[in-house]
C-alpha atoms as a PDB file:
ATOM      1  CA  UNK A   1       6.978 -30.438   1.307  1.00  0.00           C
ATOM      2  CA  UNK A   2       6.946 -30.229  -2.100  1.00  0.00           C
ATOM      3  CA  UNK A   3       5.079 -32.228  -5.254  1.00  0.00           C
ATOM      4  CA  UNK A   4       7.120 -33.386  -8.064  1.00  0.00           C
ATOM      5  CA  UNK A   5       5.685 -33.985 -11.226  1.00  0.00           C
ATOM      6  CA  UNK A   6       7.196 -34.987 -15.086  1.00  0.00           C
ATOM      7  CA  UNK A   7       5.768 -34.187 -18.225  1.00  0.00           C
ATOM      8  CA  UNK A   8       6.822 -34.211 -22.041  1.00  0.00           C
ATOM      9  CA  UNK A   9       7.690 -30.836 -21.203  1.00  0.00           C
ATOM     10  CA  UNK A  10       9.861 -30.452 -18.646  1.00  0.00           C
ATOM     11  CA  UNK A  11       9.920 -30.561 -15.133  1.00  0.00           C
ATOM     12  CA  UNK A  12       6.940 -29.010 -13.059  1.00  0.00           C
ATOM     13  CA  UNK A  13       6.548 -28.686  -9.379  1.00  0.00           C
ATOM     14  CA  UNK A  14       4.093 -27.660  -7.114  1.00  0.00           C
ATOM     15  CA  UNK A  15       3.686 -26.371  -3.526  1.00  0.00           C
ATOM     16  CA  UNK A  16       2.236 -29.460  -1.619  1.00  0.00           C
ATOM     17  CA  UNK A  17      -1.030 -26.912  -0.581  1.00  0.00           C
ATOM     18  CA  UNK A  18      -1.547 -25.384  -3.398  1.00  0.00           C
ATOM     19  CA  UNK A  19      -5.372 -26.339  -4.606  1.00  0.00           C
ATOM     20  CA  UNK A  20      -5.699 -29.268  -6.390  1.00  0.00           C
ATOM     21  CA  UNK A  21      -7.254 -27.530  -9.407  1.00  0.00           C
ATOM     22  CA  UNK A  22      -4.031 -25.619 -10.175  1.00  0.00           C
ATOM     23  CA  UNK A  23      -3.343 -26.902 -13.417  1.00  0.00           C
ATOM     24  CA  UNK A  24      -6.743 -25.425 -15.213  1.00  0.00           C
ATOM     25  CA  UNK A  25      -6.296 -22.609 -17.505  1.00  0.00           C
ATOM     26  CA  UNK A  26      -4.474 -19.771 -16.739  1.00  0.00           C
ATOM     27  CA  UNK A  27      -6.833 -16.409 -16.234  1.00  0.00           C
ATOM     28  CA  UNK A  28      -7.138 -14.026 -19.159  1.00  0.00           C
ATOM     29  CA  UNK A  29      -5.686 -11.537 -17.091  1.00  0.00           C
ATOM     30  CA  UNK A  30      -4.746 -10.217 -13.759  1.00  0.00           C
ATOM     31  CA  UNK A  31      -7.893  -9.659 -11.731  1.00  0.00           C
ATOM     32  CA  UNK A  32      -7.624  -6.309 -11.704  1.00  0.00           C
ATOM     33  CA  UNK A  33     -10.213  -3.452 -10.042  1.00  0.00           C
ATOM     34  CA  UNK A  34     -12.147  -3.750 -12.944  1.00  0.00           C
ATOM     35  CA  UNK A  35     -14.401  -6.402 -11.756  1.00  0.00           C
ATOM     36  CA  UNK A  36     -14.711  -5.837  -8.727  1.00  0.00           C
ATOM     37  CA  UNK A  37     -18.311  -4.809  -6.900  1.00  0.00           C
ATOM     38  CA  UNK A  38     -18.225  -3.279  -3.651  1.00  0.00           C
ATOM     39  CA  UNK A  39     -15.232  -0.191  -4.408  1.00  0.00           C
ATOM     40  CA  UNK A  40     -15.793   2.901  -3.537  1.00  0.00           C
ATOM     41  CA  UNK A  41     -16.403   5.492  -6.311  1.00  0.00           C
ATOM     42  CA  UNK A  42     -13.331   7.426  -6.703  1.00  0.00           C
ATOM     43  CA  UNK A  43     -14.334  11.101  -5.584  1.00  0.00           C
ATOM     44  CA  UNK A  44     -12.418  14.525  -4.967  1.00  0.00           C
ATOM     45  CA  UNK A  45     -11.067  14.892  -1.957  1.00  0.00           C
ATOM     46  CA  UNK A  46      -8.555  17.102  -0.264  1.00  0.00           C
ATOM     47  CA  UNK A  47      -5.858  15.122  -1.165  1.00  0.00           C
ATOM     48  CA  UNK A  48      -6.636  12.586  -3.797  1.00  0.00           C
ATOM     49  CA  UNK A  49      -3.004  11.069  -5.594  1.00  0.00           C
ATOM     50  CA  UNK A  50       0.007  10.561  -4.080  1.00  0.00           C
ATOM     51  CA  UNK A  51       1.564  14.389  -5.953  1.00  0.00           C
ATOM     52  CA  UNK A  52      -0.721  16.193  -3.365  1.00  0.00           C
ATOM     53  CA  UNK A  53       1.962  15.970  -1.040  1.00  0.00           C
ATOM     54  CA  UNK A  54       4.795  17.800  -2.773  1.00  0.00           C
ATOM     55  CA  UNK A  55       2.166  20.914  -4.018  1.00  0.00           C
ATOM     56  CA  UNK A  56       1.484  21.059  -0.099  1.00  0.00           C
ATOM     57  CA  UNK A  57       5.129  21.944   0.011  1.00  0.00           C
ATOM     58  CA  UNK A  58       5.118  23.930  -2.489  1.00  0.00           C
ATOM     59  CA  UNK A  59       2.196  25.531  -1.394  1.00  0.00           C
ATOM     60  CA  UNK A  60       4.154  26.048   2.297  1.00  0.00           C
ATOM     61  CA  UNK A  61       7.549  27.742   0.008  1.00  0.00           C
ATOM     62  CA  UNK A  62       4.440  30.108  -1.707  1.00  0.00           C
ATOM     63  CA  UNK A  63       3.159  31.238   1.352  1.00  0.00           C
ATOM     64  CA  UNK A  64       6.290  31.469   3.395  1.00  0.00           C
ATOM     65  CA  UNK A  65       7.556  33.812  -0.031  1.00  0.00           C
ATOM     66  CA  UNK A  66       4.520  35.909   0.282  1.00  0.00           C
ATOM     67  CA  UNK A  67       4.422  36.661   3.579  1.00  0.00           C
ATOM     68  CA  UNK A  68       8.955  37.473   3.377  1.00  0.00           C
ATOM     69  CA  UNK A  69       7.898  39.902   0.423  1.00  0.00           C
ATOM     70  CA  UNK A  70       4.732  41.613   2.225  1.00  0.00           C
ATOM     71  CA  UNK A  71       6.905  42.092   5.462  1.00  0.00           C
ATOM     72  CA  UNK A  72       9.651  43.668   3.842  1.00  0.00           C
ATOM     73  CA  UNK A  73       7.381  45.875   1.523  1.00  0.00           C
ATOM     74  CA  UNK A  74       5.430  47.262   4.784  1.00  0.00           C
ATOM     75  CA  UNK A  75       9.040  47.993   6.221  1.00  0.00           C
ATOM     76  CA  UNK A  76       9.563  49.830   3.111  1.00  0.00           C
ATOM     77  CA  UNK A  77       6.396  52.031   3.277  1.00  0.00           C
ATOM     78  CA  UNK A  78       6.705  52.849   6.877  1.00  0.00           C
ATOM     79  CA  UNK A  79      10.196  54.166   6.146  1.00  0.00           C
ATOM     80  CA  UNK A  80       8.830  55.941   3.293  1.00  0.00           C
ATOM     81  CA  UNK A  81       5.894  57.796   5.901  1.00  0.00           C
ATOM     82  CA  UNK A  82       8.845  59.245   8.074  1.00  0.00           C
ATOM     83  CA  UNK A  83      10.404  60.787   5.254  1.00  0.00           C
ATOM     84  CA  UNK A  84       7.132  61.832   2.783  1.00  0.00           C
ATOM     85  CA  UNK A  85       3.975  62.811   3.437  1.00  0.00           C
ATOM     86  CA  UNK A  86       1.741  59.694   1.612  1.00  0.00           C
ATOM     87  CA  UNK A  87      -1.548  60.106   1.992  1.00  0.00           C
ATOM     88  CA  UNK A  88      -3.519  56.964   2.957  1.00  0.00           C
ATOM     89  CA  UNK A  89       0.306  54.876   3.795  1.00  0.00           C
ATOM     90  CA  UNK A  90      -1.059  54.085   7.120  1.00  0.00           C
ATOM     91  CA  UNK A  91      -3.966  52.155   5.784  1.00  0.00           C
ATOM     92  CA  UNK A  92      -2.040  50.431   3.179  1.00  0.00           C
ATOM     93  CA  UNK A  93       0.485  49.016   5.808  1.00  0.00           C
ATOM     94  CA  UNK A  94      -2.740  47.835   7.638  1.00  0.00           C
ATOM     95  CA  UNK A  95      -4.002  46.218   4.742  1.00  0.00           C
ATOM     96  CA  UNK A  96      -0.743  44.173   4.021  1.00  0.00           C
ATOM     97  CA  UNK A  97      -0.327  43.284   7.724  1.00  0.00           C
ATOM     98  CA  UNK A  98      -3.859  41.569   7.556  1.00  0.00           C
ATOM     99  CA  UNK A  99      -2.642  39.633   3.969  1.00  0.00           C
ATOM    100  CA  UNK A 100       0.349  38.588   6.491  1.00  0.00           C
ATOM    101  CA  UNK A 101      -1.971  37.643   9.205  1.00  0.00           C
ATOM    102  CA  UNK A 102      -4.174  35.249   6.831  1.00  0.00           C
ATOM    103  CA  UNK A 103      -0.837  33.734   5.102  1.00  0.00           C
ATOM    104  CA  UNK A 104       0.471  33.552   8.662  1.00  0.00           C
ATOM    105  CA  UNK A 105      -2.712  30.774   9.225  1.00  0.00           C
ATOM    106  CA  UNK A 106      -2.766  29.183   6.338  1.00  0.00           C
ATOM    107  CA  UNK A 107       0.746  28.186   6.597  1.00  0.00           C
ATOM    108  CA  UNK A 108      -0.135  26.931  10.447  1.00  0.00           C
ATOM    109  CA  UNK A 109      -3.018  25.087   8.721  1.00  0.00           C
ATOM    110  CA  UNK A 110      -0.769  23.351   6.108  1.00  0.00           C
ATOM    111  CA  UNK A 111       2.412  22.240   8.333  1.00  0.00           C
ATOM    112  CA  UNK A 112      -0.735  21.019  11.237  1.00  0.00           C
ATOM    113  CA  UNK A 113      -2.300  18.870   8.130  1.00  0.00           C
ATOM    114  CA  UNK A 114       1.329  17.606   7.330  1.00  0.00           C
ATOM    115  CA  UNK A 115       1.969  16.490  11.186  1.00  0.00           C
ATOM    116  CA  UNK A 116      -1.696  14.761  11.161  1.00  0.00           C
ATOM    117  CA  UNK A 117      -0.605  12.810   8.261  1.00  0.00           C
ATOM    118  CA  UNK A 118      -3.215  14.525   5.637  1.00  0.00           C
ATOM    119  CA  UNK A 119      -0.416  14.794   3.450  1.00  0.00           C
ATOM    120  CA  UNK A 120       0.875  11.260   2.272  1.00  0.00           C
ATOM    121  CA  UNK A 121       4.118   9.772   2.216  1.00  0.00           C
ATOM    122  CA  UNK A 122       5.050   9.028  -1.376  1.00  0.00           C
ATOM    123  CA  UNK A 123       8.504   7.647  -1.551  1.00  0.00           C
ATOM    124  CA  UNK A 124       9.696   4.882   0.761  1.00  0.00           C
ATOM    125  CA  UNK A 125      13.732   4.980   2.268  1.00  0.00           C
ATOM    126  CA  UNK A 126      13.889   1.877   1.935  1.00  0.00           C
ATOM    127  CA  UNK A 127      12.743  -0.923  -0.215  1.00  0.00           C
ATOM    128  CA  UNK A 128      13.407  -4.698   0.067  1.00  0.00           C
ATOM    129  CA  UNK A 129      16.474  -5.769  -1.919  1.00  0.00           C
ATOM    130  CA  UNK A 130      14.956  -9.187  -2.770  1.00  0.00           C
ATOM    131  CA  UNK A 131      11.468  -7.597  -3.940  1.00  0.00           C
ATOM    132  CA  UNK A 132      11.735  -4.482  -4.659  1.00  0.00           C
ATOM    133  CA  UNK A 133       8.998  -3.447  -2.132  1.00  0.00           C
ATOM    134  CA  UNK A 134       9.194  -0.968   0.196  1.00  0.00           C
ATOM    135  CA  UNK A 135      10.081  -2.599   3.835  1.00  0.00           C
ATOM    136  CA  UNK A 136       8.064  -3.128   7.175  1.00  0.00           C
ATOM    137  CA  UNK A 137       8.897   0.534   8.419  1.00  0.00           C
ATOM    138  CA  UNK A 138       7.072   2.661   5.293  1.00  0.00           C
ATOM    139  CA  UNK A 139       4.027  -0.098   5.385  1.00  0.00           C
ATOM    140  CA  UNK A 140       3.919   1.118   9.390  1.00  0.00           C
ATOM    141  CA  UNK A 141       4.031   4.563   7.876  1.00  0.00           C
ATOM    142  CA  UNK A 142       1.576   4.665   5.710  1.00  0.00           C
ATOM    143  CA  UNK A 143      -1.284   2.479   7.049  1.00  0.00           C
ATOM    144  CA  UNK A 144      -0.981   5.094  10.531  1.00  0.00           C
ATOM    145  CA  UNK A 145      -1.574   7.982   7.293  1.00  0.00           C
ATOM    146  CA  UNK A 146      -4.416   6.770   5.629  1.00  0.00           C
ATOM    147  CA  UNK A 147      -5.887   5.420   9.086  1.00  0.00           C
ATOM    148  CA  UNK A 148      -5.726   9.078   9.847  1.00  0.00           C
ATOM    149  CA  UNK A 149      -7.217  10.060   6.773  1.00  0.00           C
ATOM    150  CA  UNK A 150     -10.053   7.749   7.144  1.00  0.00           C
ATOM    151  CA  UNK A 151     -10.682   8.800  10.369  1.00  0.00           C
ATOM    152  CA  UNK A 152     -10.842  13.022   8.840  1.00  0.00           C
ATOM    153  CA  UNK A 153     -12.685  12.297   5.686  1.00  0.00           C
ATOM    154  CA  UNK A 154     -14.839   9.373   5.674  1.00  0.00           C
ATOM    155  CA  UNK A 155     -13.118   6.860   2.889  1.00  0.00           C
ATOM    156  CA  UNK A 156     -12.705   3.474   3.682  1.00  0.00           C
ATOM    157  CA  UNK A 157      -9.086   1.917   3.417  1.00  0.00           C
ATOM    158  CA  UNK A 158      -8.348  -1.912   3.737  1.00  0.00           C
ATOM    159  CA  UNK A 159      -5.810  -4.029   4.620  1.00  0.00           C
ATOM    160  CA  UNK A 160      -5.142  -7.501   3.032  1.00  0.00           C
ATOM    161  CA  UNK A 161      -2.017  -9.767   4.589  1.00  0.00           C
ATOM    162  CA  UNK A 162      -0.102 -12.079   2.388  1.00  0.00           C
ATOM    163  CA  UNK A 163       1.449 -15.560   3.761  1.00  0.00           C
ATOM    164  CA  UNK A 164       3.151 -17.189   1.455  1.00  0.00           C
ATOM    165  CA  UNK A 165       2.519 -20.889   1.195  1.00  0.00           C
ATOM    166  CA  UNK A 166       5.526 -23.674   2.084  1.00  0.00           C
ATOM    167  CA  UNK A 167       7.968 -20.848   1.615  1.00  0.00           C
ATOM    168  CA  UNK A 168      10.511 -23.000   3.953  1.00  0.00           C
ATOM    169  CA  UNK A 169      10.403 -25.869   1.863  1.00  0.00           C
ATOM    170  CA  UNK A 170      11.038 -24.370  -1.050  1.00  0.00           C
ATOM    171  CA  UNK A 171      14.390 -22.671   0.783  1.00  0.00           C
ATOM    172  CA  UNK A 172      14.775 -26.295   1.488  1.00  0.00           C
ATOM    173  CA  UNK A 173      14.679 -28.177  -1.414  1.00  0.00           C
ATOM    174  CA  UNK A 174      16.113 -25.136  -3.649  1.00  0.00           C
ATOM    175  CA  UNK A 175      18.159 -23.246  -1.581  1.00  0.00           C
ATOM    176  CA  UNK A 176      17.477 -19.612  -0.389  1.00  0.00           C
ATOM    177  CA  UNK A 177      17.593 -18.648  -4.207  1.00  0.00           C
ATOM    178  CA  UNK A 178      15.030 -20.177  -5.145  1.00  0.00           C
ATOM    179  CA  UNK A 179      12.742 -18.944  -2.496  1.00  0.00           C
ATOM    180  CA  UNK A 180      13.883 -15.729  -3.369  1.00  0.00           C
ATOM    181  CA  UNK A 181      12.568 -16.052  -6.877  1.00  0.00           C
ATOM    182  CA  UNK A 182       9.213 -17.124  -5.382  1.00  0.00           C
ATOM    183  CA  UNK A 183       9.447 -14.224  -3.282  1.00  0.00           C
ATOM    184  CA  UNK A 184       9.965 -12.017  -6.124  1.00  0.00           C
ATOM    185  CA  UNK A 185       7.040 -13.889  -7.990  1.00  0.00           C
ATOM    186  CA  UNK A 186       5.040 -12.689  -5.721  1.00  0.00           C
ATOM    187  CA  UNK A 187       5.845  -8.968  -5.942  1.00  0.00           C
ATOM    188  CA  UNK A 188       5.398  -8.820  -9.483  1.00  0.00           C
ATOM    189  CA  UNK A 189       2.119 -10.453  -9.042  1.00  0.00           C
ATOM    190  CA  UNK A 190       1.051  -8.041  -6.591  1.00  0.00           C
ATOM    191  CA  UNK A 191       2.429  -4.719  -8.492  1.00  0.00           C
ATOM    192  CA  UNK A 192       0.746  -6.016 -11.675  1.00  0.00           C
ATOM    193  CA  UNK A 193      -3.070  -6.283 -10.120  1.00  0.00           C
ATOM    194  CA  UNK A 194      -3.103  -3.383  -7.599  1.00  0.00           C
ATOM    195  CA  UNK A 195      -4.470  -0.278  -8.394  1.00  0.00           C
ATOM    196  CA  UNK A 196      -1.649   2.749  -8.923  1.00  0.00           C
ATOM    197  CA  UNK A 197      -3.101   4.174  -5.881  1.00  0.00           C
ATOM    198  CA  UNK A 198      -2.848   1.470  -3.589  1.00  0.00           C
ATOM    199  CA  UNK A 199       0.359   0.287  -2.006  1.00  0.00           C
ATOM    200  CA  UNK A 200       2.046  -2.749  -1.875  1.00  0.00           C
ATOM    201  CA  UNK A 201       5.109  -4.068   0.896  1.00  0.00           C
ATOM    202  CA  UNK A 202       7.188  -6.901   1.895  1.00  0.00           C
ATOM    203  CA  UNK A 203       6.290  -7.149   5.982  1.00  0.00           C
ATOM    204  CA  UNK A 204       9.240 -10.329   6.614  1.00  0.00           C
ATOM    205  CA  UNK A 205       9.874 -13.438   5.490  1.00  0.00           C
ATOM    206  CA  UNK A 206       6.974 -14.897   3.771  1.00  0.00           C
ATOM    207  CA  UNK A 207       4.889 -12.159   4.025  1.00  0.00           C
ATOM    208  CA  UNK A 208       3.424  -9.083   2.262  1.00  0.00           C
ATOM    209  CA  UNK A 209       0.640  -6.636   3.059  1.00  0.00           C
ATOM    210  CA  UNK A 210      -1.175  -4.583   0.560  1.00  0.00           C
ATOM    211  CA  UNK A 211      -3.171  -1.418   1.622  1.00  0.00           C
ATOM    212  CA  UNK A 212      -6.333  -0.613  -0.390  1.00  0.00           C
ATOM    213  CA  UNK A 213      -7.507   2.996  -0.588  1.00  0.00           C
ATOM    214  CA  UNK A 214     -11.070   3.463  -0.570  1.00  0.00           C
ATOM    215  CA  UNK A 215     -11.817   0.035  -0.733  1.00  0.00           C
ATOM    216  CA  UNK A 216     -14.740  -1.438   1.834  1.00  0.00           C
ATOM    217  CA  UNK A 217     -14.480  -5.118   3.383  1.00  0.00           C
ATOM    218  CA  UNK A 218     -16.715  -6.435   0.445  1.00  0.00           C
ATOM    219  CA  UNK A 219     -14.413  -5.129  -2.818  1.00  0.00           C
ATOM    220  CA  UNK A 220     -11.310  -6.238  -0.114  1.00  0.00           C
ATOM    221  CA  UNK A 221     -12.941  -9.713  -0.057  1.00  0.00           C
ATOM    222  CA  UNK A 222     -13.719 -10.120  -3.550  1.00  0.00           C
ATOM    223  CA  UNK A 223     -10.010  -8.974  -4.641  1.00  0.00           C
ATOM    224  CA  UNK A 224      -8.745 -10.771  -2.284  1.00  0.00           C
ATOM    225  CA  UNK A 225     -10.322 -13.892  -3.591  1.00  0.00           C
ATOM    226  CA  UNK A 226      -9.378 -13.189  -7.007  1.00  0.00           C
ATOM    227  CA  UNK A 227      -5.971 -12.492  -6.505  1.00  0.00           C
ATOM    228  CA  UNK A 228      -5.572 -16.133  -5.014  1.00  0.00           C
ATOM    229  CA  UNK A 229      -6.989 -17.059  -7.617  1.00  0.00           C
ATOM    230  CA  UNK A 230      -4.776 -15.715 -10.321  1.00  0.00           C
ATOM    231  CA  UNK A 231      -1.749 -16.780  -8.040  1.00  0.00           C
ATOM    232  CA  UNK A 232      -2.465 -20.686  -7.967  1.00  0.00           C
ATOM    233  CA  UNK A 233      -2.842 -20.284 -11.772  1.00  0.00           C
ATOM    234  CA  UNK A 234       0.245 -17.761 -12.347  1.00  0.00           C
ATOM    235  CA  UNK A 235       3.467 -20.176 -12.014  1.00  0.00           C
ATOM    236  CA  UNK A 236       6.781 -19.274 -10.232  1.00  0.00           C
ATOM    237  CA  UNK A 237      10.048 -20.083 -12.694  1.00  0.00           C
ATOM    238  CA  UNK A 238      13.326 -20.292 -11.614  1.00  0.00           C
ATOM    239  CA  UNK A 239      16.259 -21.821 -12.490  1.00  0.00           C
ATOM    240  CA  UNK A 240      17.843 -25.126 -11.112  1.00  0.00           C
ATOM    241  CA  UNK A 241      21.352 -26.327 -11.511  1.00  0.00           C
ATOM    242  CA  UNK A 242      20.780 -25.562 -15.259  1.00  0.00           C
ATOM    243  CA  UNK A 243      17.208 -26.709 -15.251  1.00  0.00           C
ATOM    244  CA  UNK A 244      13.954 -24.717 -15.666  1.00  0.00           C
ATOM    245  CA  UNK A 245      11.572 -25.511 -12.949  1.00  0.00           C
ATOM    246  CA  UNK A 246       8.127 -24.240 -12.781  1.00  0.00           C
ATOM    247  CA  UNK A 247       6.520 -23.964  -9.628  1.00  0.00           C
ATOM    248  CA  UNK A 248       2.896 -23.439  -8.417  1.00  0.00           C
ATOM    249  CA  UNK A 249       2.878 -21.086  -5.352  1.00  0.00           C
ATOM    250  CA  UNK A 250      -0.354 -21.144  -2.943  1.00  0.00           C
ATOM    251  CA  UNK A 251      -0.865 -18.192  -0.635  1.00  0.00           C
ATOM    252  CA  UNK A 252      -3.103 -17.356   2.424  1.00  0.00           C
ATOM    253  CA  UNK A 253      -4.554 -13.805   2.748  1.00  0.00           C
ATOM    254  CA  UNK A 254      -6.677 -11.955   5.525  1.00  0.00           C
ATOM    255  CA  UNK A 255      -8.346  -8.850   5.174  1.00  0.00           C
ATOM    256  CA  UNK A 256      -9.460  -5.873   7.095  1.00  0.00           C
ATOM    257  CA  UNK A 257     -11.416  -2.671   6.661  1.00  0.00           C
ATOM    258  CA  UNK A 258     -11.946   0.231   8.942  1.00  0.00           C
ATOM    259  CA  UNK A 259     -14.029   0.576  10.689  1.00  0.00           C
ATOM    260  CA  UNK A 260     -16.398   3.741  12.517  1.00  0.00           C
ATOM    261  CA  UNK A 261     -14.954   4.395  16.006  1.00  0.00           C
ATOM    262  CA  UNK A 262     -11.800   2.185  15.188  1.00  0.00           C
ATOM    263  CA  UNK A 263      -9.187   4.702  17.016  1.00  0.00           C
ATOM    264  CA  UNK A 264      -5.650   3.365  15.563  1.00  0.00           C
ATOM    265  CA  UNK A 265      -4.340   1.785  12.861  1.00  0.00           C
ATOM    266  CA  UNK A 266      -3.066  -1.175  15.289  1.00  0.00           C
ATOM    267  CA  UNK A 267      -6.459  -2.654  15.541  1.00  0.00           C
ATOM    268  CA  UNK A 268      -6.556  -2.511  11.848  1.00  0.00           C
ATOM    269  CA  UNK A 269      -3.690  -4.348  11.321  1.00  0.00           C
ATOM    270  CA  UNK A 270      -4.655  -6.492  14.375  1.00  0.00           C
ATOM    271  CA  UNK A 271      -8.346  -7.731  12.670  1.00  0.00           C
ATOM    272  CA  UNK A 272      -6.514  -8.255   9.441  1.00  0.00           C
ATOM    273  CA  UNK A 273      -4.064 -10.502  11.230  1.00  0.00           C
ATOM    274  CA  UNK A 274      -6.183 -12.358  12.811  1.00  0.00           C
ATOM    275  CA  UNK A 275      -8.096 -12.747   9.677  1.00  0.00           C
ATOM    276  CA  UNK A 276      -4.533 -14.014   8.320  1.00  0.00           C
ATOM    277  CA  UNK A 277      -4.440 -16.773  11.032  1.00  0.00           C
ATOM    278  CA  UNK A 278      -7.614 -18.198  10.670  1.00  0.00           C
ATOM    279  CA  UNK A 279      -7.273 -18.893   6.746  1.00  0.00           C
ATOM    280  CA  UNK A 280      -3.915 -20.436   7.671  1.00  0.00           C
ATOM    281  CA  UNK A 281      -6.133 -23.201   9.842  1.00  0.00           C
ATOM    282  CA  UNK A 282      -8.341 -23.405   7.058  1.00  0.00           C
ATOM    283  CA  UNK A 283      -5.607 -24.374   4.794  1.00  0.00           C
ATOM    284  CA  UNK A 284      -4.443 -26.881   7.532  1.00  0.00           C
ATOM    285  CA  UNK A 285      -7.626 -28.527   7.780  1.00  0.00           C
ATOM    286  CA  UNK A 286      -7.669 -28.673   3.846  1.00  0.00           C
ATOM    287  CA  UNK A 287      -4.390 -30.076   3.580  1.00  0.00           C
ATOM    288  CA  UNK A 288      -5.207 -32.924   6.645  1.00  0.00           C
ATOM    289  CA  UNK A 289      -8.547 -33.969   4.940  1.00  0.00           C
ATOM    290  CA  UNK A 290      -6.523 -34.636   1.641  1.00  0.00           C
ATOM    291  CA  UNK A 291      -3.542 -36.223   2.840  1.00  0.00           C
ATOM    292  CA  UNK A 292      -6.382 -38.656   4.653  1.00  0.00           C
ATOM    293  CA  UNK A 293      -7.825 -39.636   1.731  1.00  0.00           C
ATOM    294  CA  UNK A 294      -4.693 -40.947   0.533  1.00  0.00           C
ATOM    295  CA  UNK A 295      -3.643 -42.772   3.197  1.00  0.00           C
END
C-alpha cells in the first residue's frame, strides 16, 4: 500500500510504513562513522585493507623465485666441487639448503593462511545487475572470512540485515521499474555511509546485508539506527509515465556481532536474522496501532 500526496510542487508519495515524521528536514549528511561511539579503534593487524591479499601473492611468487634461484645455484656449486677443489663449497651448499628450508615454510605458512581465509577476498564475480552490489554468493564468502578472522585475531565484525519496506507494492503500483529504482536507492544509500572497509551486498529481493569490520554490537546499533534514519529522510525518485515521483522508502534492519565461542559464521548470520524478524513485528505492530486510530 502506498500514500499519495499533492503539493504545489509536484507529486510526492510515500511508503504506507514509513514513520510519520518523514517529511522533517533532511540530515546534514550521511551518518557516517564519524559519530558513532562504540567502534573499535582501527589498529595494525596482520592483514589490515583489502590490498593485503594480492602482496600475500606476491609475497608467495617472491618466495617460490627465491627458493627456484637458491636450488639451481646449489646445483651449480656442487657441480663446480666435482670439477675444482673450493675450499669451504660444502658449507656454502649447506647454508643455501637451510635459506631453502626456511622459504620452503614460509611459503607453507602463507598458502595455509590463504586456505583459512586470513587473506580476504577483494573482488566479487559477480555483482547484482540492478544494484551494482556484489550478489548472495561473495556476501557468503566473505562473512565465513572475517568470521575466521575474528575468531584468529580478536576484532569484532558485525552484521546488519536490510528489509526493504512495501517493496511489493511499489512493483505494484509502478511496475518492476520502479522498484528497481528503489532498489537502487538503496545501494547508493548504503555505499555512500559505509566505511571503505566495510562491505556492502544485495542478499534477494528486498534485501541487503552490510558487514561491519571491527565494529561491536553497540557502534552496529547506533549506525544502524542512524542509517534508518537518514533513509526515511533521503527520498527515492523515479520516473513515471513522464512524471517525477518522489518516494519515501522505510526499511527494517537487524544486527549482529560476534561473539566469544561463536564457532561459524551461520549463527552470525542466524542472530542477525532473527534480529531482522523481530523489527519486522515491531513495524507491524506500529503500522496496526496507527491504522486504528484512524478507523
Amino acid at each position: 500500500m502506498v500514500e499519495q500526496h499533492q503539493d504545489g510542487e509536484g507529486q510526492r508519495q510515500s511508503v504506507a510504513d514509513a514513520p510519520s515524521d518523514r517529511r522533517g528536514t533532511l540530515l546534514e549528511g550521511p551518518p557516517g562513522w564519524g559519530r558513532a561511539k562504540h567502534l573499535m579503534p582501527r589498529r595494525m593487524s596482520p592483514v589490515v585493507a583489502a590490498e593485503k591479499s594480492s602482496t600475500e601473492i606476491k609475497d608467495l611468487k617472491r618466495y617460490l623465485t627465491a627458493v627456484t634461484a637458491l636450488v639451481v645455484s646449489t646445483l651449480l656449486l656442487d657441480l663446480i666441487g666435482t670439477t675444482k677443489d673450493v675450499p669451504n663449497l660444502a658449507a656454502v651448499s649447506v647454508a643455501i639448503m637451510m635459506v631453502v628450508l626456511v622459504l620452503c615454510l614460509l611459503t607453507v605458512y602463507r598458502l595455509r593462511a590463504i586456505k583459512e581465509g586470513i587473506v580476504r577476498t577483494v573482488e566479487p564475480s559477480v555483482v547484482d545487475t540492478v544494484t551494482g552490489l556484489p550478489d548472495e554468493k561473495y556476501f557468503w564468502l566473505r562473512i565465513k572470512e572475517e568470521h575466521k578472522r575474528m575468531r584468529r585475531y580478536g576484532t569484532p565484525v558485525s552484521l546488519a540485515l536490510i528489509d526493504v519496506n512495501a517493496l511489493a507494492s511499489v512493483n505494484q503500483t509502478y511496475g518492476e521499474s520502479g522498484g528497481d529504482a528503489v532498489l537502487a536507492h538503496i545501494a547508493r544509500v548504503l555505499e555512500s555511509v559505509k566505511r571503505a572497509s566495510d562491505v556492502a551486498t544485495r542478499l534477494h529481493d528486498d534485501e541487503f546485508a552490510l558487514i561491519l569490520l571491527e565494529c561491536d554490537k553497540e557502534g552496529a546499533a547506533a549506525f544502524a539506527e542512524r542509517l534508518e534514519h537518514y533513509v526515511t529522510r533521503e527520498p527515492a525518485a523515479l520516473t513515471v509515465n513522464g512524471q517525477e515521483i518522489t518516494l519515501w522508502v522505510g526499511m527494517c534492519i537487524g544486527v549482529a556481532a560476534s561473539m566469544e565461542g561463536e564457532t561459524s559464521s551461520e549463527e552470525l548470520v542466524a542472530r542477525a536474522r532473527r534480529s531482522l524478524e523481530a523489527d519486522k513485528e515491531e513495524r507491524n505492530k506500529r503500522r496496526e496501532r496507527w491504522t486504528g486510530a484512524w478507523l
